[in-house]
Protein backbone atom coordinates (compact mmCIF):
# COMPACT_ATOMS: atom_id res chain seq x y z
CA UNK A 1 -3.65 5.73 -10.59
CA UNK A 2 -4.90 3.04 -8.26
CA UNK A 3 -3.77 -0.67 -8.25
CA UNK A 4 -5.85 -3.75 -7.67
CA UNK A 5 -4.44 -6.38 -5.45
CA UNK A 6 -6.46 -9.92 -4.61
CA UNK A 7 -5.31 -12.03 -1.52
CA UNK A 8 -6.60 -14.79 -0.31
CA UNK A 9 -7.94 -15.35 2.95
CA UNK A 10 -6.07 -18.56 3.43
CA UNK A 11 -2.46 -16.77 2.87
CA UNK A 12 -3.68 -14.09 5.73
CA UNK A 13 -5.41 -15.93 8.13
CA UNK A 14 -1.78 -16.69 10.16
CA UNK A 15 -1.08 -12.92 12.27
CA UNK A 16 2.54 -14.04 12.65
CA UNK A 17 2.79 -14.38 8.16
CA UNK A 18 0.16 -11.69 7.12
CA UNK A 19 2.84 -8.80 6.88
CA UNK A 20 5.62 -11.28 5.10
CA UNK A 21 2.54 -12.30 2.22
CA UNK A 22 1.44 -8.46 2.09
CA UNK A 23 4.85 -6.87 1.81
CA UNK A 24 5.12 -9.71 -1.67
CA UNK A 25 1.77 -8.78 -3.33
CA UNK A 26 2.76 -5.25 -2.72
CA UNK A 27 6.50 -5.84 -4.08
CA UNK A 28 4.55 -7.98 -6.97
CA UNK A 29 2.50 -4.91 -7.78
CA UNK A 30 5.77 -2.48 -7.95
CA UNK A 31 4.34 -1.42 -4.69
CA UNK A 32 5.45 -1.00 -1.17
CA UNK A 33 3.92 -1.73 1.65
CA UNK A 34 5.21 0.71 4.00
CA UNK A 35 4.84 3.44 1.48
CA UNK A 36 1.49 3.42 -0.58
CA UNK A 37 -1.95 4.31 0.75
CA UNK A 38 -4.39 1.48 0.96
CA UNK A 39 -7.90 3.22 -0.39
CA UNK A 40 -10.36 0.73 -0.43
CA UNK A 41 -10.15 -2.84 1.15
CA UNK A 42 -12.77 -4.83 1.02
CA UNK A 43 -13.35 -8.55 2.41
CA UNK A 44 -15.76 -11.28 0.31
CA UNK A 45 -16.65 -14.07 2.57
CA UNK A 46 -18.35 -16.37 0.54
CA UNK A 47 -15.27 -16.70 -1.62
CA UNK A 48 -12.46 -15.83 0.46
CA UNK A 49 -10.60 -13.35 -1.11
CA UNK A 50 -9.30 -9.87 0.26
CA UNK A 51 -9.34 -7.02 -2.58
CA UNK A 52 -6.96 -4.05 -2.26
CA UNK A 53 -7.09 -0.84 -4.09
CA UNK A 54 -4.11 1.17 -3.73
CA UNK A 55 -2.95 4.34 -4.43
CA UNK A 56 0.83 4.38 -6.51
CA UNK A 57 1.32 8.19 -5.09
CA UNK A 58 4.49 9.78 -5.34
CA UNK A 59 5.65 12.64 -2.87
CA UNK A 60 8.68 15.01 -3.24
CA UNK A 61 10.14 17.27 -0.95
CA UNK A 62 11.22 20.59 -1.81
CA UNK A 63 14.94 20.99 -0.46
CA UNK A 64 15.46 24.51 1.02
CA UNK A 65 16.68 27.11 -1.50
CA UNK A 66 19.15 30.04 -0.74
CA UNK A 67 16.28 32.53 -2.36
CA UNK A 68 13.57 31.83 -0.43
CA UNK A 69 12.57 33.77 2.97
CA UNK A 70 12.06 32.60 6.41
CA UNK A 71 9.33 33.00 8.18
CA UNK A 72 9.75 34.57 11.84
């Protein structure tokens, strides 16, 4: 299930702030910035808005079990 996130260019435009106002529209979203896959981002001039679709994918690891063999 992908999430929808709108920034505006304005709140962006400063390199040294970008990843500050990211990392809160992610953490707004139940999102982190660090962690989720950005699918589509798209940039609309004429208005001045940044849209976001990301991806709220969850990854587990399988711990090693006594049972299983090793490969050699």
């Amino acid at each position: 299930m992908s999430k929808e996130i709108i920034i505006e260019h304005s709140a962006i435009r400063n390199s040294q702030t970008i990843t500050k106002v990211m990392e809160e529209k992610f953490k707004e979203k139940g999102l982190d910035l660090h962690k989720n896959e950005v699918k589509v981002l798209e940039d609309d001039h004429r208005k001045g808005k940044r849209k976001l679709e990301v991806v709220n994918t969850k990854y587990f690891s399988v711990p090693r079990i006594p049972w299983h063999k090793e490969k050699k």
